[in-house]
PDB file of N, CA and C in Angstrom:
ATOM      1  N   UNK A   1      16.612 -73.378   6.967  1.00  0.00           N
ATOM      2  CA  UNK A   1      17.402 -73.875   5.860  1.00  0.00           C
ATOM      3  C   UNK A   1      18.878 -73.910   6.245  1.00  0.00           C
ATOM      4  N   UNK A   2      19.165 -74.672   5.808  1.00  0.00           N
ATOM      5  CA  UNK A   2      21.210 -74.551   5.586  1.00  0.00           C
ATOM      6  C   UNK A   2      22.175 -73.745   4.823  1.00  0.00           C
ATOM      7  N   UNK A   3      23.092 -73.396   5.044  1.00  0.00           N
ATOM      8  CA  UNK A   3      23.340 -72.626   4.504  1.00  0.00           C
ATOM      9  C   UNK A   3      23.975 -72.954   2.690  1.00  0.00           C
ATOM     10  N   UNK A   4      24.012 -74.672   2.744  1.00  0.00           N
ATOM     11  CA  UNK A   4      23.309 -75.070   1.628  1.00  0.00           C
ATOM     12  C   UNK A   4      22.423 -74.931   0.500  1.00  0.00           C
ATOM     13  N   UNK A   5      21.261 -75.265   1.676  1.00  0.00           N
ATOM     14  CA  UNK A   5      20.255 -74.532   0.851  1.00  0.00           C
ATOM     15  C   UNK A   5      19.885 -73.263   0.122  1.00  0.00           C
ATOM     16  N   UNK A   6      20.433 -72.273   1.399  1.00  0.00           N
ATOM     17  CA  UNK A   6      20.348 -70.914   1.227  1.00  0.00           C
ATOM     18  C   UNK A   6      20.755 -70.423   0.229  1.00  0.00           C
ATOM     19  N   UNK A   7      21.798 -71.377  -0.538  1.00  0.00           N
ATOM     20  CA  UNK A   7      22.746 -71.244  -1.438  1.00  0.00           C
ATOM     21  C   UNK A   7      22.356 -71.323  -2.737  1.00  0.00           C
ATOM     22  N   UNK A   8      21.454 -72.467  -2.820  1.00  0.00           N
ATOM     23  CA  UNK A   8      20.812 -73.012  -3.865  1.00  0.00           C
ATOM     24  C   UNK A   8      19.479 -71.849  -4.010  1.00  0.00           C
ATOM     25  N   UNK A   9      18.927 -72.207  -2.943  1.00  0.00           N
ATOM     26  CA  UNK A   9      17.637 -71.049  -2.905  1.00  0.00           C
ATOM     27  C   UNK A   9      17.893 -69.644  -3.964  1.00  0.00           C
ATOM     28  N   UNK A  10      19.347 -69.252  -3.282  1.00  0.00           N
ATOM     29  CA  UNK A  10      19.650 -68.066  -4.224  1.00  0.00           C
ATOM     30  C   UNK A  10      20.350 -68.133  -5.264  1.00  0.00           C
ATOM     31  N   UNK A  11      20.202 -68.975  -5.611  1.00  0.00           N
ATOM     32  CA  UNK A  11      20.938 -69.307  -7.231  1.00  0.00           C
ATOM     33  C   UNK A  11      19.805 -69.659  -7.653  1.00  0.00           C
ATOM     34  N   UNK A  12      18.643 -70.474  -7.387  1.00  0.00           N
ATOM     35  CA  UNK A  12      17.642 -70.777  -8.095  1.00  0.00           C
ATOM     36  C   UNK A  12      16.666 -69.052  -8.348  1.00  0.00           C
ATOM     37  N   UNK A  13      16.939 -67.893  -7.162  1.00  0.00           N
ATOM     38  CA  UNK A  13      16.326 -66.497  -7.296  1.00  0.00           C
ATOM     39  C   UNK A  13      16.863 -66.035  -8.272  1.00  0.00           C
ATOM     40  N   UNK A  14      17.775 -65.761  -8.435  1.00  0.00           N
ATOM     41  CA  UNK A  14      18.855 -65.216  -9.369  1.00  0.00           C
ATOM     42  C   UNK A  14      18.110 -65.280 -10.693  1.00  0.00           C
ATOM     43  N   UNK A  15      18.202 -67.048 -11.136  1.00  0.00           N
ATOM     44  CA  UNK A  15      18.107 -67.277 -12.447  1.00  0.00           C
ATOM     45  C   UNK A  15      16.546 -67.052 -12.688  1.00  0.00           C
ATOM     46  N   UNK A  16      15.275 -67.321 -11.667  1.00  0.00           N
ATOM     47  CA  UNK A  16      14.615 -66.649 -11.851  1.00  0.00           C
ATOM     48  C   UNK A  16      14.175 -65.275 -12.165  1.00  0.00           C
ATOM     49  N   UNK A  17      14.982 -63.730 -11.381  1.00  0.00           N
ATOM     50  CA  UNK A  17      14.767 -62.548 -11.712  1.00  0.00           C
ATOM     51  C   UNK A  17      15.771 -62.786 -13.155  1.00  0.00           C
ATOM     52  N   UNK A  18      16.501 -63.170 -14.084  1.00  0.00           N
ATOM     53  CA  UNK A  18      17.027 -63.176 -14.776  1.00  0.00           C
ATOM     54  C   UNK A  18      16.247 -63.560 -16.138  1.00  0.00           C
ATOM     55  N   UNK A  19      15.164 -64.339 -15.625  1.00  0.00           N
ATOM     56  CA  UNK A  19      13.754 -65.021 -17.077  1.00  0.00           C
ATOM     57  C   UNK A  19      12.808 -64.515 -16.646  1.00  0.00           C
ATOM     58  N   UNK A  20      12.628 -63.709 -16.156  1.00  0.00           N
ATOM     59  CA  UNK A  20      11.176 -62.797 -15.394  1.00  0.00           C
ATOM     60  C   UNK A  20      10.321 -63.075 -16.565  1.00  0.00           C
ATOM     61  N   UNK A  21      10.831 -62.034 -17.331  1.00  0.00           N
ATOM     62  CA  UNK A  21      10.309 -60.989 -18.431  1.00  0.00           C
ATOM     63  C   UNK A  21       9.730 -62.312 -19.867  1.00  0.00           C
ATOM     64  N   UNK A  22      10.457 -63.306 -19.799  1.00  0.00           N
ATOM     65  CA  UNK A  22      10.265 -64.648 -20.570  1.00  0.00           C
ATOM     66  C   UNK A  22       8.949 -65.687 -20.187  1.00  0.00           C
ATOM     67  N   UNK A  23       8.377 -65.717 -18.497  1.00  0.00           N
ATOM     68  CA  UNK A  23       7.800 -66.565 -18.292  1.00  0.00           C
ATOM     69  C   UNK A  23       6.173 -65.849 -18.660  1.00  0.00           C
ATOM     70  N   UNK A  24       5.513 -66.769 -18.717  1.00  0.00           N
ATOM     71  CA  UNK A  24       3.930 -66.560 -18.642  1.00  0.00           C
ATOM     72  C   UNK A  24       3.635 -65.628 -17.673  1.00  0.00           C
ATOM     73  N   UNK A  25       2.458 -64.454 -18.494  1.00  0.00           N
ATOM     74  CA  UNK A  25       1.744 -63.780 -17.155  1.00  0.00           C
ATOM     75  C   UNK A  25       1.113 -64.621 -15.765  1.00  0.00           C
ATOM     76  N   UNK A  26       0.631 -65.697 -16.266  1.00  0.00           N
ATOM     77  CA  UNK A  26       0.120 -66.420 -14.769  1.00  0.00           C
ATOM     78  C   UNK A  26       1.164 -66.957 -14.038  1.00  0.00           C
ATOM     79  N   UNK A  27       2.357 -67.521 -14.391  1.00  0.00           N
ATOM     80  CA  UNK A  27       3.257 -68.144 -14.029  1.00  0.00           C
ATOM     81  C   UNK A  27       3.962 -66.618 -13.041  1.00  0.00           C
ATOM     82  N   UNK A  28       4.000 -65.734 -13.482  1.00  0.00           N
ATOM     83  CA  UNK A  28       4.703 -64.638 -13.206  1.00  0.00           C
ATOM     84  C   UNK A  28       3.783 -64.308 -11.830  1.00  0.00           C
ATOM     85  N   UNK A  29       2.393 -64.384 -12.036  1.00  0.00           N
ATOM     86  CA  UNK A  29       1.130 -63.871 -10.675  1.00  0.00           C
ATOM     87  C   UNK A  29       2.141 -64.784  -9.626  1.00  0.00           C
ATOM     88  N   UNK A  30       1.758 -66.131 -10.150  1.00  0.00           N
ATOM     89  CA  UNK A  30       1.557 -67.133  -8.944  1.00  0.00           C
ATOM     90  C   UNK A  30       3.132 -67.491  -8.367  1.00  0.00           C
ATOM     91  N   UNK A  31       4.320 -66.890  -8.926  1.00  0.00           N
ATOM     92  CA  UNK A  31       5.055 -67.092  -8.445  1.00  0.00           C
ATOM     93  C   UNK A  31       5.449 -65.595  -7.434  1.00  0.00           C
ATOM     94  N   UNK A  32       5.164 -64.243  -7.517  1.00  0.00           N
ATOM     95  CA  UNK A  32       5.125 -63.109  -7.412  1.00  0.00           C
ATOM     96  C   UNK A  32       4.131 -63.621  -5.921  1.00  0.00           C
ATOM     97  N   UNK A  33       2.767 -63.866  -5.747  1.00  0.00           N
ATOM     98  CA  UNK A  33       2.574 -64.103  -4.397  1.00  0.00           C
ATOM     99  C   UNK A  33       3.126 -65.302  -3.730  1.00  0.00           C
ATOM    100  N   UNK A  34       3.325 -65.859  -4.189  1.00  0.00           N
ATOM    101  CA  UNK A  34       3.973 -66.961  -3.422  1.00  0.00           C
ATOM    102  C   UNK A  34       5.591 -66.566  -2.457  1.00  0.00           C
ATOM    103  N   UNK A  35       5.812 -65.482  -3.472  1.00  0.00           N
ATOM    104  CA  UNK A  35       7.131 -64.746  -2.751  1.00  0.00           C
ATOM    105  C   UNK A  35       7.017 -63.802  -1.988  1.00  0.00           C
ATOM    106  N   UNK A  36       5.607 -63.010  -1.625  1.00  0.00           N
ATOM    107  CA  UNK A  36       5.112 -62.440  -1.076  1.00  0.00           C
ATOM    108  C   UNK A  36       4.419 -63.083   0.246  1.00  0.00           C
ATOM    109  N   UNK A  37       4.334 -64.321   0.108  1.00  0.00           N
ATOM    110  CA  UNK A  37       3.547 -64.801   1.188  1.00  0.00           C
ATOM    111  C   UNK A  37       4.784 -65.769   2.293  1.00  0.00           C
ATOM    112  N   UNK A  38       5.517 -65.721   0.949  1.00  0.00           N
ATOM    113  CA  UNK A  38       6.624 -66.836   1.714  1.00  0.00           C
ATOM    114  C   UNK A  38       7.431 -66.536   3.109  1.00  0.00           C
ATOM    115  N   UNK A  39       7.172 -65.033   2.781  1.00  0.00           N
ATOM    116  CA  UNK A  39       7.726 -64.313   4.480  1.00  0.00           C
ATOM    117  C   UNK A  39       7.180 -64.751   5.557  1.00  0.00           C
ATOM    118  N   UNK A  40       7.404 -64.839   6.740  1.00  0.00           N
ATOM    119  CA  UNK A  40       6.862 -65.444   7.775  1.00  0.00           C
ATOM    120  C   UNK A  40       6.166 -64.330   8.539  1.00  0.00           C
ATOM    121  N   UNK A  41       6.287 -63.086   8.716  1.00  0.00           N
ATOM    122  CA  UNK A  41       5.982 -61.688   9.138  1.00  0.00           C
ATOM    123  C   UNK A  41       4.681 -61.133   7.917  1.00  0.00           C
ATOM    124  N   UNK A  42       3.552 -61.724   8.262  1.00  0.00           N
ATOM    125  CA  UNK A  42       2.914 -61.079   7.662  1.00  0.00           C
ATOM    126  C   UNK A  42       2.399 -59.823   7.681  1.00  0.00           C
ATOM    127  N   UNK A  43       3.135 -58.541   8.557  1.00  0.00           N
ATOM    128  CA  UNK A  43       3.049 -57.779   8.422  1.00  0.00           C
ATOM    129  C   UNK A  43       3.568 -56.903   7.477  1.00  0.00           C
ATOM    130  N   UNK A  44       4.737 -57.521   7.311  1.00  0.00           N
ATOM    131  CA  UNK A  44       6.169 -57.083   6.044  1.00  0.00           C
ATOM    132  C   UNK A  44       5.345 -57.476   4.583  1.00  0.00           C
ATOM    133  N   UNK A  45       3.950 -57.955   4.332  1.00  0.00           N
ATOM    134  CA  UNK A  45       3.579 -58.288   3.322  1.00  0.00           C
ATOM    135  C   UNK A  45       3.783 -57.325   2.840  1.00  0.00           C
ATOM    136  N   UNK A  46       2.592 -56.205   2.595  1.00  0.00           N
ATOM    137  CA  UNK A  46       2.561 -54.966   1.678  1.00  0.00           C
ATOM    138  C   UNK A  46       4.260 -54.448   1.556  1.00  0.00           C
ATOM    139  N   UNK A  47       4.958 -54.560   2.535  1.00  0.00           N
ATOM    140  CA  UNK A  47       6.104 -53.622   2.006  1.00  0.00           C
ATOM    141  C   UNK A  47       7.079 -54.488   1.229  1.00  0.00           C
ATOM    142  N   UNK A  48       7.025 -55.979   1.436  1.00  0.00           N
ATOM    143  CA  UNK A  48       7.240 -56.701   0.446  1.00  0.00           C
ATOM    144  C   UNK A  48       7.163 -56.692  -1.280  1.00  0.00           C
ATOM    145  N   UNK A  49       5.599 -56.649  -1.082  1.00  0.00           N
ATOM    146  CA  UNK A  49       4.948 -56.611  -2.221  1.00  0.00           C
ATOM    147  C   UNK A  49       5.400 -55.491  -3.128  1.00  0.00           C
ATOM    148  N   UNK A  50       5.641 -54.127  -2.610  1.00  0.00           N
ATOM    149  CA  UNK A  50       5.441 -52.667  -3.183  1.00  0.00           C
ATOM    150  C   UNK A  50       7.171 -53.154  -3.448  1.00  0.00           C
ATOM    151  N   UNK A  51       7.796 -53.491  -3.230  1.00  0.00           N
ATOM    152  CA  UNK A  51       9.401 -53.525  -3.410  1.00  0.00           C
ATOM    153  C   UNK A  51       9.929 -54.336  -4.162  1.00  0.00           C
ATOM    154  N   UNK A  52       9.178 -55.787  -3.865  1.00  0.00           N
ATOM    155  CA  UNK A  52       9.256 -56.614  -4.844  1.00  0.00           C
ATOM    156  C   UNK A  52       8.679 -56.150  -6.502  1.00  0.00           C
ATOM    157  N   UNK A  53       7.875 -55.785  -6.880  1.00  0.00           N
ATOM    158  CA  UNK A  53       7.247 -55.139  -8.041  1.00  0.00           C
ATOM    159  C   UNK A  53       7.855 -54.032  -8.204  1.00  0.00           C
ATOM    160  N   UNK A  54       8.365 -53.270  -7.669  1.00  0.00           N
ATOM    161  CA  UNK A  54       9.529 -52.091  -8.073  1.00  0.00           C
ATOM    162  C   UNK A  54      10.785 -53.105  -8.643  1.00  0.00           C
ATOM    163  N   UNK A  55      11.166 -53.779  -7.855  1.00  0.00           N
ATOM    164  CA  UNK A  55      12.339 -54.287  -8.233  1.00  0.00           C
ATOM    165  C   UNK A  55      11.883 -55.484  -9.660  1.00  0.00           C
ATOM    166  N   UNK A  56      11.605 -56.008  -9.659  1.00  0.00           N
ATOM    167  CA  UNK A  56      11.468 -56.566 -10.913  1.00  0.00           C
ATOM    168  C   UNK A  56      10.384 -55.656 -12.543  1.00  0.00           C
ATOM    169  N   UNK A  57       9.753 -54.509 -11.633  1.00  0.00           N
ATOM    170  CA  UNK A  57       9.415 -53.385 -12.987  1.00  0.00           C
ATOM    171  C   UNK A  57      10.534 -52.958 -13.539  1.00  0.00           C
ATOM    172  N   UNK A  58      11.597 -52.677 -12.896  1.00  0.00           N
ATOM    173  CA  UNK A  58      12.921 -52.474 -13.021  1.00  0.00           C
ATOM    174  C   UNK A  58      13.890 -52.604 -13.505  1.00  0.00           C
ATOM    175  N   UNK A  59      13.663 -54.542 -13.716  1.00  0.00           N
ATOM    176  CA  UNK A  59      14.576 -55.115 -14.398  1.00  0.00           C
ATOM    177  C   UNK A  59      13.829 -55.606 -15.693  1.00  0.00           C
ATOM    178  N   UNK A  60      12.290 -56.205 -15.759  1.00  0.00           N
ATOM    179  CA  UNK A  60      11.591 -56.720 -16.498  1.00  0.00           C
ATOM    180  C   UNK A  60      10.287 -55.371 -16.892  1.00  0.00           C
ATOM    181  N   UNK A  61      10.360 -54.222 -17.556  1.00  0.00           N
ATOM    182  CA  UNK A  61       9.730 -52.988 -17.686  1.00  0.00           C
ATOM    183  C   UNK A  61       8.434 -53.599 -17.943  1.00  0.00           C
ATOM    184  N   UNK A  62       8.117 -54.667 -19.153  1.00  0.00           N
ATOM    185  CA  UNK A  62       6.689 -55.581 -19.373  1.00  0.00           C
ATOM    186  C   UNK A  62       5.533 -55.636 -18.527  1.00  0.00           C
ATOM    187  N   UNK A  63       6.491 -55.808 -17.701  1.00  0.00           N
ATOM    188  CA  UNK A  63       5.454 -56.904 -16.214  1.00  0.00           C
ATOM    189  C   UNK A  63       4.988 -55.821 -15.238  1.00  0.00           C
ATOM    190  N   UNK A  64       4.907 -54.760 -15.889  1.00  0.00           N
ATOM    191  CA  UNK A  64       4.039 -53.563 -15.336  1.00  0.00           C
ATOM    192  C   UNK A  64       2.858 -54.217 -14.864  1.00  0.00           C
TER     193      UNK A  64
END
């Protein structure tokens, strides 16, 4: 990506962790692995996963 993109990318993250707690439970699954998978190191999955779901239990308590 560019650092363009990179830019956008994280402005489009942002406003996502910001409506977590607002979107649909399925919408919430399928975007949650998709960010999990999106890493290229699929070894970093699980520690992804366990960090990512801390961090948005965190901000969005619901989505336990």
């Amino acid at each position: 990506m560019s650092s363009e993109e990179d830019r956008l990318a994280l402005a489009l993250g942002r406003a996502l962790v910001q409506t977590w707690g607002e979107l649909p439970q399925d919408i919430q699954h399928t975007i949650f692995e998709r960010a999990v998978t999106a890493d290229q190191d699929a070894a970093a999955g699980s520690a992804i996963r366990d960090k990512l779901a801390v961090f948005l239990h965190d901000r969005h308590p619901r989505t336990a």
